[in-house]
Structures are given as structure tokens and as C-alpha cells.
Protein backbone atom coordinates (compact mmCIF):
# COMPACT_ATOMS: atom_id res chain seq x y z
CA UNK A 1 12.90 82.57 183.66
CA UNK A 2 12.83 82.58 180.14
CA UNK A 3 14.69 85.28 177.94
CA UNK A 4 12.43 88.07 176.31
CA UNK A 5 12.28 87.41 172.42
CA UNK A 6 14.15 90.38 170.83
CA UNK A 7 11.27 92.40 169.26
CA UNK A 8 11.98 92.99 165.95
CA UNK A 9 9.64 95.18 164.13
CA UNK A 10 9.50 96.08 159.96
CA UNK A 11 8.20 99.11 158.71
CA UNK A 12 6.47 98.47 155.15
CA UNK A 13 4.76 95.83 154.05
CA UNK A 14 5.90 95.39 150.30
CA UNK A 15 8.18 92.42 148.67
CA UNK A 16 11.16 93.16 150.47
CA UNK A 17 9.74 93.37 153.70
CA UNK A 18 7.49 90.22 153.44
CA UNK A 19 10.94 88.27 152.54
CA UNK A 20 12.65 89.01 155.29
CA UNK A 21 9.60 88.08 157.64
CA UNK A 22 9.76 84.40 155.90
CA UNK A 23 13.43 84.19 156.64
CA UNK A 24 12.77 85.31 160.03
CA UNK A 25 9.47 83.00 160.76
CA UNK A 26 9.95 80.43 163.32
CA UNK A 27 12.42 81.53 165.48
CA UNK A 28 11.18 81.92 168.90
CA UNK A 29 14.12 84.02 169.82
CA UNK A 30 12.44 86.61 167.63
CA UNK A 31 9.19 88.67 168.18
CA UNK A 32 8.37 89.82 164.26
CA UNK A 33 5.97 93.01 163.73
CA UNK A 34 5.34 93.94 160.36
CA UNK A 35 3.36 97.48 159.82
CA UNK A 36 1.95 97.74 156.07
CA UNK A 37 0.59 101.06 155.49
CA UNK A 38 -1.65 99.84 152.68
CA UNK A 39 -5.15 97.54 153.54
CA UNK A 40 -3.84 94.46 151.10
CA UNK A 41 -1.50 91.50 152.23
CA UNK A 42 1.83 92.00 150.77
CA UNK A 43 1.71 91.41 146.97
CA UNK A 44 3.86 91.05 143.89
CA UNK A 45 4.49 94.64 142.95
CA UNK A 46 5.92 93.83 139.37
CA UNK A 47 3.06 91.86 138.81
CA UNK A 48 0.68 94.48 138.78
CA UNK A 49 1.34 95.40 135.06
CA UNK A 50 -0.33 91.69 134.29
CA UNK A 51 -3.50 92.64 136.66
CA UNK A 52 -4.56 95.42 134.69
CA UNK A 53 -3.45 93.38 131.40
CA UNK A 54 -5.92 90.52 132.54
CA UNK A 55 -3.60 87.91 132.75
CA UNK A 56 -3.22 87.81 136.48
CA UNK A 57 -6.34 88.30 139.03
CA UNK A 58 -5.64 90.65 141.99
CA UNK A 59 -5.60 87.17 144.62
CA UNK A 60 -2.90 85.92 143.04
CA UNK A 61 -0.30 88.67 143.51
CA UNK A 62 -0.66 87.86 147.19
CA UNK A 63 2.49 86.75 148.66
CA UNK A 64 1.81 85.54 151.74
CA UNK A 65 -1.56 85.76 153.63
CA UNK A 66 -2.70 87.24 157.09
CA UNK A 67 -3.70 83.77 157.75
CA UNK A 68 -0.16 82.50 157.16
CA UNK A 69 1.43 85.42 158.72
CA UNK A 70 -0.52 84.50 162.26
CA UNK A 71 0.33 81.12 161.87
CA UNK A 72 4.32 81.28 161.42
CA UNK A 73 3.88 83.55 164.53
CA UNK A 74 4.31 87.03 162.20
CA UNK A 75 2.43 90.12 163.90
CA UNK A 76 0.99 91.68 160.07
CA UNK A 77 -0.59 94.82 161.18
CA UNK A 78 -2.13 96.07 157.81
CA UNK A 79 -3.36 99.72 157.54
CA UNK A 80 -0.19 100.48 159.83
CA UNK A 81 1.19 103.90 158.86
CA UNK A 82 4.44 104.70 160.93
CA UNK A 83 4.07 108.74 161.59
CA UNK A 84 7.74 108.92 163.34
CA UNK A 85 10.29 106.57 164.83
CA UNK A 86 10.93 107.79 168.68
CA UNK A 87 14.82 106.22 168.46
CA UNK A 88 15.29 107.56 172.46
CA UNK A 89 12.90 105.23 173.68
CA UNK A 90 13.04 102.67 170.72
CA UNK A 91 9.55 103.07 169.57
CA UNK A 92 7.75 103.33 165.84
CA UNK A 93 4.21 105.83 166.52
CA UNK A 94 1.64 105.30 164.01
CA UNK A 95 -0.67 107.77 162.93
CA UNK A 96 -3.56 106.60 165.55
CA UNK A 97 -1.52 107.52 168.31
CA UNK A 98 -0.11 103.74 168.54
CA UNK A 99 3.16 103.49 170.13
CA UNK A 100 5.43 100.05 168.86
CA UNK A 101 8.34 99.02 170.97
CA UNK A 102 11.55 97.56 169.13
CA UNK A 103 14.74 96.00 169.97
CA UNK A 104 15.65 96.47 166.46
CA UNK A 105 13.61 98.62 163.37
CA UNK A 106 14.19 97.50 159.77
CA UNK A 107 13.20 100.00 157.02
CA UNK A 108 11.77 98.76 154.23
CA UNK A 109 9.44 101.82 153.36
CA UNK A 110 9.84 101.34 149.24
CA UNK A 111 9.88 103.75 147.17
CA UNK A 112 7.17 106.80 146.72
CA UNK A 113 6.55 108.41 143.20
CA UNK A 114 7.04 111.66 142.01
CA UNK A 115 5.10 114.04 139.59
CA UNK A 116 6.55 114.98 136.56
CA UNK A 117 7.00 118.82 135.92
CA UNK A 118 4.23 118.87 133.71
CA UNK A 119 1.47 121.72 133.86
CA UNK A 120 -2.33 120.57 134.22
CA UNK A 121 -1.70 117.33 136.10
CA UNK A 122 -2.88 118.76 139.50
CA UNK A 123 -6.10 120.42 140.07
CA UNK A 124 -6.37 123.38 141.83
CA UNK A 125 -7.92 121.55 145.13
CA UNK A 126 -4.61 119.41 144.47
CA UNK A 127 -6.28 116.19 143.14
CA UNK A 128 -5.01 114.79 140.01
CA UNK A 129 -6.40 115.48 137.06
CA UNK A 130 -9.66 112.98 135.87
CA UNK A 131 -6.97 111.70 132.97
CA UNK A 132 -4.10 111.12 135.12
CA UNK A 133 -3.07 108.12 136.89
CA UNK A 134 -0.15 107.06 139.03
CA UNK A 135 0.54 103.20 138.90
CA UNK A 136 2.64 101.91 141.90
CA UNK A 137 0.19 100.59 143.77
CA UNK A 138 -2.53 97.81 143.85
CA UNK A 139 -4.84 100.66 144.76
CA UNK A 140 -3.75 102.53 141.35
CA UNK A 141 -3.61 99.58 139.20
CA UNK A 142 -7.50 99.11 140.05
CA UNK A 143 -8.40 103.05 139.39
CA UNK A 144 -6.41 102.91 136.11
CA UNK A 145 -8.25 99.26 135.32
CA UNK A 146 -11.76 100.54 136.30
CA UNK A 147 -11.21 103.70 133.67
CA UNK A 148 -10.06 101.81 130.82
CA UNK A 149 -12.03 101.25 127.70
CA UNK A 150 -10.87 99.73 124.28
CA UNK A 151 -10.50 102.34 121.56
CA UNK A 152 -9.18 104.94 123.82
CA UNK A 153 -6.23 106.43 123.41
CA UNK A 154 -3.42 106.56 126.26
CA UNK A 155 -0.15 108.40 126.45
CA UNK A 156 2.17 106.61 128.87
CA UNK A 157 4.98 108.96 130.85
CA UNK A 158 7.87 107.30 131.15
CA UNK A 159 10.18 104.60 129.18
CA UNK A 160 11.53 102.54 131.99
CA UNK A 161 10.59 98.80 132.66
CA UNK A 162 7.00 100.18 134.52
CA UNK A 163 6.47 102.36 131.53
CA UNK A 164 7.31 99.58 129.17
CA UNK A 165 5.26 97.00 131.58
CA UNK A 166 2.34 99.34 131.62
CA UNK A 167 2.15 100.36 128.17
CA UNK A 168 2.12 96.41 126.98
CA UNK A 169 -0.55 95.79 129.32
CA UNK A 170 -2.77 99.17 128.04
CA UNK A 171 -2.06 97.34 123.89
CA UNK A 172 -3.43 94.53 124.91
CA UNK A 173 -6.51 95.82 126.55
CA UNK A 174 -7.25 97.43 123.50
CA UNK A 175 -6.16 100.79 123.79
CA UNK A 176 -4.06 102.87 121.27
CA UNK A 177 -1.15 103.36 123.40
CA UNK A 178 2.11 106.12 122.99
CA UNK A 179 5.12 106.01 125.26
CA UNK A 180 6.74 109.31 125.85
CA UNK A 181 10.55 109.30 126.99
CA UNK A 182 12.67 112.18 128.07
CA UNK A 183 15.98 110.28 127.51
CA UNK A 184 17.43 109.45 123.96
CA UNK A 185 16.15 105.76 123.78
CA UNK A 186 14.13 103.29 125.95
CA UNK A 187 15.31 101.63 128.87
CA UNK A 188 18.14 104.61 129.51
CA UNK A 189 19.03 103.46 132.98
CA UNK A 190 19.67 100.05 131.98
CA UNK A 191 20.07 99.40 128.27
CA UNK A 192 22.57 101.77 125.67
CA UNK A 193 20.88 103.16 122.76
CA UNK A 194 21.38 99.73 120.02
CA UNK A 195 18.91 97.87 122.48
CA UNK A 196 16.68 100.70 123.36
CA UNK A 197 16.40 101.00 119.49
CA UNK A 198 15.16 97.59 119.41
CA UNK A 199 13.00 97.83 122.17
CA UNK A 200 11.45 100.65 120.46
CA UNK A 201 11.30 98.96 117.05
CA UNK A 202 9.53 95.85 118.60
CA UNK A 203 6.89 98.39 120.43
CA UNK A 204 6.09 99.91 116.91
CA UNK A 205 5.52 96.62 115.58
CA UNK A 206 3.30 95.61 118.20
CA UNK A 207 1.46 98.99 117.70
CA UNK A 208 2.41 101.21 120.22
CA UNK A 209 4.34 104.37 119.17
CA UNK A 210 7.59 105.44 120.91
CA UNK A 211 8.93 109.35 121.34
CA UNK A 212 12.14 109.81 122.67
CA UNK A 213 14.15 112.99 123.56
CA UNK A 214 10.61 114.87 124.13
CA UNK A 215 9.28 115.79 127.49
CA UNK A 216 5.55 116.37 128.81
CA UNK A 217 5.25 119.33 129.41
CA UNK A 218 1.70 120.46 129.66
CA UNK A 219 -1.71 118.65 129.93
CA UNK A 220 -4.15 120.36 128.02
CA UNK A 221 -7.88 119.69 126.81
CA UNK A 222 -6.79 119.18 123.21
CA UNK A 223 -4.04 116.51 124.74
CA UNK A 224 -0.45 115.91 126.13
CA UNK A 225 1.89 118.75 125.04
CA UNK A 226 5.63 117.86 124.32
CA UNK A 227 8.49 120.05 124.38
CA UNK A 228 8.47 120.38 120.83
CA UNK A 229 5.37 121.76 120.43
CA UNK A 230 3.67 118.46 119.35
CA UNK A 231 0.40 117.16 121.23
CA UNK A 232 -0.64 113.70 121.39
CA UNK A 233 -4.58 113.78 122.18
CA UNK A 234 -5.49 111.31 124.85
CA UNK A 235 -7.75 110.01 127.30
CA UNK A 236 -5.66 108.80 129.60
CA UNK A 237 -2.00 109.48 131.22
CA UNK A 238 -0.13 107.28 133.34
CA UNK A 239 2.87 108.39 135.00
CA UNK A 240 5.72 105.73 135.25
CA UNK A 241 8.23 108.04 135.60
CA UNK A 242 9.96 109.36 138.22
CA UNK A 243 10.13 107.80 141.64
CA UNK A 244 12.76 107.46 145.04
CA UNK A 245 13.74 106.33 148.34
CA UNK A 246 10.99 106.58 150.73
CA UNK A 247 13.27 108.46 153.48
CA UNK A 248 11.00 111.21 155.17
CA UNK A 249 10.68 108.75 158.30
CA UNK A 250 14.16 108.19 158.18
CA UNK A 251 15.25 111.94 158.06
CA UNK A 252 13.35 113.02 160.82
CA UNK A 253 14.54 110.58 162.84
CA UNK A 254 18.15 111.93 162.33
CA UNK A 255 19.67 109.15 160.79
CA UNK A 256 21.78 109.94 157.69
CA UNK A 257 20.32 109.76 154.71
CA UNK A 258 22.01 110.68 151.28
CA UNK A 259 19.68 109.55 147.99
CA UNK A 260 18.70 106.40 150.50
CA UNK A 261 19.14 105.83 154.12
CA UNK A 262 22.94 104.60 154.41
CA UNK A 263 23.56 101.50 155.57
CA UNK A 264 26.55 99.35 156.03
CA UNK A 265 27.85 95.91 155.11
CA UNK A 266 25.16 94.50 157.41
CA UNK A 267 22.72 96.34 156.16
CA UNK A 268 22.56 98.37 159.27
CA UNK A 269 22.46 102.44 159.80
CA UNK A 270 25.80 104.01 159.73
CA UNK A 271 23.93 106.15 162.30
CA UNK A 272 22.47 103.98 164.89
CA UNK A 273 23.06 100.49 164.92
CA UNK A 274 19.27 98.83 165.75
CA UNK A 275 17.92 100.45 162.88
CA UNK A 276 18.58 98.76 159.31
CA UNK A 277 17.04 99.19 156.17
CA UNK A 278 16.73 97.16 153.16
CA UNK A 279 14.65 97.30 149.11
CA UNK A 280 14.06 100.44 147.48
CA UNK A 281 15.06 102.78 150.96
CA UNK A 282 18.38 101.32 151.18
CA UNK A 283 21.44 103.03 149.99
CA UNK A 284 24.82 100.64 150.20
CA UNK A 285 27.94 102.12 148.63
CA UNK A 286 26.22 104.51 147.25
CA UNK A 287 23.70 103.02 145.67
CA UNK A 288 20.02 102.26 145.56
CA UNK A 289 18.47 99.84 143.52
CA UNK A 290 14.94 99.54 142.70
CA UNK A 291 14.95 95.48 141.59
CA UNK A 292 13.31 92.82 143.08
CA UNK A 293 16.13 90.17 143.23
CA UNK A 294 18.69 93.19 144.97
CA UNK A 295 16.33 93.66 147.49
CA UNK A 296 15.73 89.67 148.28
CA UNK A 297 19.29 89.03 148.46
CA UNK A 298 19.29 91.96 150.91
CA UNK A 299 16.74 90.77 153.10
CA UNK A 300 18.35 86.86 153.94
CA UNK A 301 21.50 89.12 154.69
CA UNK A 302 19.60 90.74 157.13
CA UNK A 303 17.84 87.72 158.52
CA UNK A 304 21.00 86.46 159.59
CA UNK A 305 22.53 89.23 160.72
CA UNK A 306 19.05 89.23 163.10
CA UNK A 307 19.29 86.15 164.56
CA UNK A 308 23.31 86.70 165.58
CA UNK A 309 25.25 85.07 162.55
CA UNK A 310 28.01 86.23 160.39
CA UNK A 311 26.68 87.91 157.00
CA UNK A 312 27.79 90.54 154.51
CA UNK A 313 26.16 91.96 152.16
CA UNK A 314 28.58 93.13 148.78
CA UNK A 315 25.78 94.76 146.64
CA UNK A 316 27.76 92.74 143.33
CA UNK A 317 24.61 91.19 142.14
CA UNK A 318 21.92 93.37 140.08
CA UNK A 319 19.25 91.04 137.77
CA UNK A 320 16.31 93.26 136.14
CA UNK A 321 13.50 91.73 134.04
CA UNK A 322 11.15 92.92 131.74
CA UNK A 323 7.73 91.32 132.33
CA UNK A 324 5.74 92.39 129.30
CA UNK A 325 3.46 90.74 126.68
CA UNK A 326 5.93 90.64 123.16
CA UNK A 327 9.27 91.60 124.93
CA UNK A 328 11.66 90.13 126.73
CA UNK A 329 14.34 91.66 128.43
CA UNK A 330 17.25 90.61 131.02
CA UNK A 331 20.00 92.81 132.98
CA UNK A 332 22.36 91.79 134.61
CA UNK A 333 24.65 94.50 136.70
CA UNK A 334 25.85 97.39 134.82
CA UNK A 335 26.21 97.10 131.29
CA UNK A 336 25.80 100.53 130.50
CA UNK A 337 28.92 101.23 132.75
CA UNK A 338 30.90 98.67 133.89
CA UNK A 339 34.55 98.45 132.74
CA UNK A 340 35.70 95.64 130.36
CA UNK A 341 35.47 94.29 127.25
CA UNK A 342 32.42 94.65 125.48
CA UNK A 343 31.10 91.87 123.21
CA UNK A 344 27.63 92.96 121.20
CA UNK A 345 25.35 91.04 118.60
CA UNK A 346 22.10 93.33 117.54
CA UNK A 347 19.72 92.21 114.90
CA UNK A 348 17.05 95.01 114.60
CA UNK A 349 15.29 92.84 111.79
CA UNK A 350 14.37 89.76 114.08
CA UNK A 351 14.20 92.17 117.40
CA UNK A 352 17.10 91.00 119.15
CA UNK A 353 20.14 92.79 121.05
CA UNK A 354 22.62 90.89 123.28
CA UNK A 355 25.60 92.74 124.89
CA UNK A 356 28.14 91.29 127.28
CA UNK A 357 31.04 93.15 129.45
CA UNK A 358 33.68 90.76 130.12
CA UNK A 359 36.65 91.84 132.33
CA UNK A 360 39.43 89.34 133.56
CA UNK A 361 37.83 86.80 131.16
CA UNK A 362 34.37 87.02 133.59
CA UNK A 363 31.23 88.21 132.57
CA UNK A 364 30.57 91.59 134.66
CA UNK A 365 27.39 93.06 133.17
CA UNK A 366 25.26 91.69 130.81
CA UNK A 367 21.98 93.12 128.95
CA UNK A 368 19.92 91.01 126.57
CA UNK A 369 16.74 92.13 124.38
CA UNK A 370 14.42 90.24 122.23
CA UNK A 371 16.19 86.34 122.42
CA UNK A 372 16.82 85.29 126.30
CA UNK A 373 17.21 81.76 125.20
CA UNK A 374 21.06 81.58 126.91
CA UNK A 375 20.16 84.06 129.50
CA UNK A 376 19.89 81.25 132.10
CA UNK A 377 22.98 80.29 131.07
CA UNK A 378 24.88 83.90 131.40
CA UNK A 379 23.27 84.53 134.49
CA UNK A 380 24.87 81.45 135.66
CA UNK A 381 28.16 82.19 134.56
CA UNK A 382 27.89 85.80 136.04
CA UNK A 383 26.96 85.00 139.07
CA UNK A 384 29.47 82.44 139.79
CA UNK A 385 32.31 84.70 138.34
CA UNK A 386 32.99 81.64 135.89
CA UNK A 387 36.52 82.40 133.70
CA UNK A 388 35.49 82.01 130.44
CA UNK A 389 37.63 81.06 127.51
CA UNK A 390 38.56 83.57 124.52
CA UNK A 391 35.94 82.23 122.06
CA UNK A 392 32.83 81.82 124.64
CA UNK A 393 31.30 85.36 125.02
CA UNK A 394 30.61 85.25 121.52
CA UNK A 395 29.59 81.71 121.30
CA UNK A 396 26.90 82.69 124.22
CA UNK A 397 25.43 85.43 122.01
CA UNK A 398 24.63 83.26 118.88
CA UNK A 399 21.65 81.55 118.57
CA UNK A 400 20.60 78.19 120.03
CA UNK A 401 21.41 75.11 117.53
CA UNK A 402 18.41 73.51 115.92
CA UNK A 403 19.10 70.12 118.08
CA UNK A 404 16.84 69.06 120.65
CA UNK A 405 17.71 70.76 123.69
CA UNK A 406 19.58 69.98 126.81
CA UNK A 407 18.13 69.12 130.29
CA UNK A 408 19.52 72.15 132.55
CA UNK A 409 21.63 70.67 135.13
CA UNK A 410 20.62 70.70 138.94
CA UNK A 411 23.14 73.53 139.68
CA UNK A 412 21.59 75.94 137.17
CA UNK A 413 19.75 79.11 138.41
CA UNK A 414 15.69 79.19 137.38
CA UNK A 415 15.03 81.86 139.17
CA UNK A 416 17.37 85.10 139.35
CA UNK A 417 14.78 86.89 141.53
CA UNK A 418 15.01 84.34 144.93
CA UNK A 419 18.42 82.73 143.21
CA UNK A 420 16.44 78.83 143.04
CA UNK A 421 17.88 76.00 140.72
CA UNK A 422 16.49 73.82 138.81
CA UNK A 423 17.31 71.02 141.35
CA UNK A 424 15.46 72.92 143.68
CA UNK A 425 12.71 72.91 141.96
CA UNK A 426 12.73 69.18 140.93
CA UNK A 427 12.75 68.48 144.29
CA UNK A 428 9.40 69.67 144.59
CA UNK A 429 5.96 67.79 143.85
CA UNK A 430 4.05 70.71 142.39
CA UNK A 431 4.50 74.27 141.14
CA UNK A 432 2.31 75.10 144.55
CA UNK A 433 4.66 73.18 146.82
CA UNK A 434 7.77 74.78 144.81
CA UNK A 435 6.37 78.18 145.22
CA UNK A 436 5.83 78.19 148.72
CA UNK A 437 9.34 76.50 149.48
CA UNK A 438 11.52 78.55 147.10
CA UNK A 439 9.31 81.21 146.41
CA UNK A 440 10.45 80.83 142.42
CA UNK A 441 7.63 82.60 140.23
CA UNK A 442 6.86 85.27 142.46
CA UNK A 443 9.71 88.02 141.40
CA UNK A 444 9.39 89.49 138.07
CA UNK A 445 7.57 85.61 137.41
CA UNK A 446 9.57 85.02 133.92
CA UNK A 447 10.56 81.91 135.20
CA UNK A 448 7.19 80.68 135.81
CA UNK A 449 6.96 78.54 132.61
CA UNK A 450 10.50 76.55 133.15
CA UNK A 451 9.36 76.18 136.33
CA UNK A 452 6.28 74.22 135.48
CA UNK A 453 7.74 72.25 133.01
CA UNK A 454 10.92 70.85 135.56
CA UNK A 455 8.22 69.99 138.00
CA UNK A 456 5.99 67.98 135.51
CA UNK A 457 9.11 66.44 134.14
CA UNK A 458 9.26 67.72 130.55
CA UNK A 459 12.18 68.68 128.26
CA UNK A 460 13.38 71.83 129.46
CA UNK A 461 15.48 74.37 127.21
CA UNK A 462 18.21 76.42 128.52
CA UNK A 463 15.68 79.39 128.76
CA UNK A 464 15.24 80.25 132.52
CA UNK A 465 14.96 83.60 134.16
């Protein structure tokens, strides 16, 4: 008689949780359940800035379909909320009363947002205010999109990538757009103040104000009140800011949960060892992260620690990318605070900031604003730990030369998000074919234009993402 397949079964349907479902797919050993709280096929979350921007329809953030779910033998339950996990007798119940048996339970809940401290955002029946929109969603993105008018005037909360993302997108619809930051400069998580300044200097120019070092701190009829007494009249307020680990599930279950739920090197629970957890939820060494190519790397870990191979996860590699219309900005780890030596070229005048942290002669941590022509390049050289010799960090920060450029070799990354190279990609007929083999383009997607160009065969500068 044959063996049972070991049921495994995925709360969340988001980007992390539809990854590890592809890695998974095909392997009759496996039974694969995924439960997706929200009514949509799993989409491109980072995306959703260039939905309400117009550039991208709502079909195309899909990532992968209910149809191709069923057929690669994936159990996509949409409209699936999980109300508790039942670890005694290895069961997920949803909200209908629906009780899910597992062998094993990966958490990939995501992350959930959280309201500012600002007065006059919640009603007193505890609806938002008319003005006031939240934007993590697909759900959100169309409210926001169906409200917008050109001429109005928007204050965006928050100076993050979303904020930045979202406040791009608002521009370019038309709308006379502010960006309110509590922090000292833009980008504070990632970036140190010379690039923020030039983030911030680029936003101006394209028309969109910047305050930094002021708070919201009351929503008023005359307008947004800051901290220092200023108001900035609006007609709409979107709240980027603020946001964490989606862990409630995970705490009443009694598994141990610090800022994230606590995993190990396998990406499994410190507390129980069927349940892992992966994305936004996860917290490994003490950290979360809330990027795309983090959580990716995360999930193939965990697809082979599934299926009974030998995988680690390290938690080394951190790539961020700002997806906006006019900027263009790349992280790579921890610039901000990772030890070395720090080599930095910023040109405020033609928008541009590049910073590298080299220790041991390696790049570490790198952060580049404005000019991501080498950035394919760096992130190359990061990943691989390459030892670099005592005049190339600042050779990589200077501009490209005038000559007609080189063809990137087939070893060079394209795609930081799902770590693809641009043999990869060659390989491939079409853009459609390399997008549903490598899933390139479908991260933060600011590889999508190399991308088309290696697959039709053109010349291709050393400008990947």
C-alpha cells in the first residue's frame, strides 16, 4: 500500500508563500494546501504602487493562477482565514468552523499595518476616516485608486520605500503630493542621511515636497497637523508607515514569538518542530526582514528542508529596491550598520549617492541612489563575497565610460529578487517563457527591461537589478 503524502499546509497566500508552493509543486510525496485569507490569487505586492500609478493593470500582478495552482496539484483555498492552529491534534481552524489537518504548518502570514498615533484618523464607529487610506493590499490600492482625482492634494505618511513608491505613483496621477517623515531624512531604515538628502532633493524636483523630523499628529478639517504646529491641507492621507510581523496566530498557539515567530537555521520553530515560518512573520537571528528577495531565498530553503534534504538558511543576503517613476534605488545588506570600510561618492547636483562597506577587501553592504548603472555588477560581487583589490570600490562608484557597453556575462545576476542570471534568461525563448521558468520580473520588477532586451538579443549594459 502506498505511503500517505505528508500534508503540508501554508498559511497566507502572499509572495512568499506562493514561492514556496512552486518549489514544492510536483512532488507526489507532498500534499500542498495553501489558505489565502484575501479573495485574489497571490499577486506582486510591490507592484501595487504601479497599479494605482497606471502602469500596471490589476491581472498582471497575478503570480500564479487558481488554474495553475489545480493543475501542479496545489490545494489554493482563497478566502481561507486561519482563526487558530490546534498544534495537539495538528490542525489549522478557519473562521467557518473548517478544520485542516497537517503533517507540517508553514507560516507565512505577512505582515499587518499599524495606525499611526495620529488623532482624527478613526471615527467614532471605528471606521477610518473618508480621507484616510491604508495601502497594503490589492483591496486598498483599488479604494485609494477609485478616490483619486487630479488636482487634489495628498499628504503621504511615511518615508520608507511604500511611502516613496506610493507618493511617485499619486505625482504622476496628477495629484499635488507631500511626504511626511518622522525620522531625520528619507529612507531611515535603509539609507544614512547624504542619500536620503538626495532622495529628497530628486522628490522636490519632480514636484513632490518632503518634511522630515515632523510627525502627524492630528487630522483635522482644515488638514494634516504636524508636530510643529504646521498643517498641510489635504484631501487625501495614505498611511505607509508603520507595519509588523503578523504573529497573533502564532502567539496563541504558544509558540515563541519575540518581534517575529523564531525560527531556526531551517527555518523551523524553536518551539515545535512541524511548524516553520518564513517572509515578513519570520524572525532568524533576530531579525525580520520585510524584502521580497529575503523572503524567496527563505522559501527554496524551506522547500528542501520539506522534501528531506540538507539546507540552511544564513540570513547574509538582504537586496531592497525602489520601484518608483524618477528614482532608483538599490540596498544591499546593511549599509547603515555594517562594520568596515566605508567608500562614498554623492553628487546632489545630478541626483546620485553611491556608498559601499568593504570589510576584508569584500563588499558587505552596499546602498546606491540616483545611478544603478554598476549595481548589477556590485550585487554580483557581494553576493559572491568576491576579494576585491585596493583601487576597485572606488572604481565601481564612478561613472560608466562613454564606450559602447559590454555584453553581461552568463554568470551575472539579472534578477536579485529570485537570484536569475543572465544565462538563465538567454536560455529562454520569450520574456513569458523566462518568467514562468525563473520567475525574473516579478520581485520588485526593476529588472524587467534587461530582461527583455537578453531575450530579444540586444546590447545589454551592465544595468541589471
Amino acid at each position: 500500500m502506498p505511503e500517505r503524502p505528508q500534508r503540508i499546509v501554508v498559511v497566507g497566500g502572499g509572495m512568499a508563500a506562493i514561492r514556496l508552493a512552486e518549489h514544492l509543486a510536483g512532488d507526489d510525496r507532498l500534499a500542498v494546501t495553501v489558505l489565502a485569507d484575501e479573495p485574489h490569487a497571490p499577486y506582486n505586492r510591490i507592484l501595487l504602487s504601479a497599479v494605482l500609478e497606471g502602469t500596471h493593470s490589476a491581472d498582471a500582478l497575478t503570480l500564479r493562477s487558481e488554474e495553475w495552482c489545480a493543475s501542479n496539484g496545489i490545494d489554493l483555498r482563497l478566502g481561507a482565514r486561519v482563526l487558530e492552529i490546534d498544534r495537539d491534534t495538528r490542525e489549522v481552524v478557519l473562521v467557518d468552523g473548517q478544520r485542516v489537518a497537517f503533517d507540517r504548518l508553514v507560516l507565512a502570514c505577512g505582515s499587518i499595518p499599524t495606525l499611526p498615533p495620529i488623532r482624527g484618523l478613526v471615527r467614532r464607529d471605528g471606521s477610518l476616516h473618508p480621507k484616510v487610506h491604508a495601502f497594503r493590499s490589492l483591496a486598498d490600492c483599488r479604494r485609494l485608486e477609485a478616490a483619486v482625482r487630479p488636482g487634489q492634494r495628498a499628504v503621504v505618511v511615511g518615508g520608507g520605500l511604500l511611502g516613496l513608491q506610493v507618493a511617485r505613483a499619486l505625482g504622476v496621477r496628477g495629484l499635488l503630493t507631500e511626504v511626511v517623515e518622522g525620522a531625520d531624512h528619507l529612507l531611515a531604515s535603509q539609507v544614512g542621511p547624504g542619500a536620503g538628502g538626495v532622495l529628497a532633493r530628486d522628490l522636490r524636483r519632480l514636484g513632490t515636497e518632503v518634511y522630515t523630523g515632523a510627525r502627524a499628529v492630528r487630522l483635522t478639517d482644515d488638514g494634516l497637523q504636524l508636530d510643529n504646529g504646521y498643517v498641510l491641507p489635504t484631501d487625501l492621507v495614505v498611511l505607509t508607515a508603520g507595519g509588523r510581523p503578523s504573529t497573533a496566530l502564532a502567539r496563541r498557539a504558544g509558540l515563541m514569538v519575540r518581534r517575529g515567530v523564531v525560527v531556526d537555521h531551517t527555518l523551523t520553530s524553536v518551539t515545535d518542530d512541524r511548524v516553520h515560518a518564513i517572509g515578513d512573520c519570520a524572525e532568524h537571528r533576530r531579525r525580520t526582514t520585510g524584502f521580497v528577495a529575503p523572503a524567496w531565498e527563505q522559501a527554496e530553503v524551506l522547500a528542501r528542508v520539506l522534501r528531506g534534504e540538507e539546507a540552511s538558511y544564513d540570513g547574509s543576503r538582504s537586496v531592497a529596491r525602489l520601484r518608483a517613476t524618477g528614482l532608483e534605488v538599490a540596498v544591499l545588506g546593511d549599509p547603515e550598520r555594517a562594520a568596515g570600510e566605508v567608500v562614498e561618492v554623492t553628487n546632489p547636483l545630478t541626483g546620485s549617492h553611491r556608498r559601499l562597506v568593504v570589510h576584508g577587501g569584500r563588499i558587505v553592504a552596499a546602498a546606491l541612489v540616483g545611478d544603478l548603472s554598476r549595481v548589477g555588477l556590485i550585487t554580483q560581487l557581494y553576493d559572491r563575497g568576491t576579494l576585491l583589490g585596493p583601487d576597485e570600490p572606488g572604481q565601481l562608484l564612478l561613472p560608466e565610460a562613454p564606450d559602447a557597453p559590454a555584453p553581461l556575462p552568463d554568470e551575472a545576476e539579472v534578477c536579485a529578487c529570485a537570484g536569475v542570471t543572465a544565462g538563465e534568461v538567454r536560455a529562454c525563448g520569450s520574456v513569458g517563457e523566462c518568467v514562468d521558468r525563473t520567475r525574473a520580473t516579478t520581485g520588485c520588477g526593476g529588472c524587467a527591461d534587461v530582461v527583455r532586451r537578453l531575450v530579444e538579443g540586444s546590447p545589454t549594459p551592465v544595468a541589471v537589478g
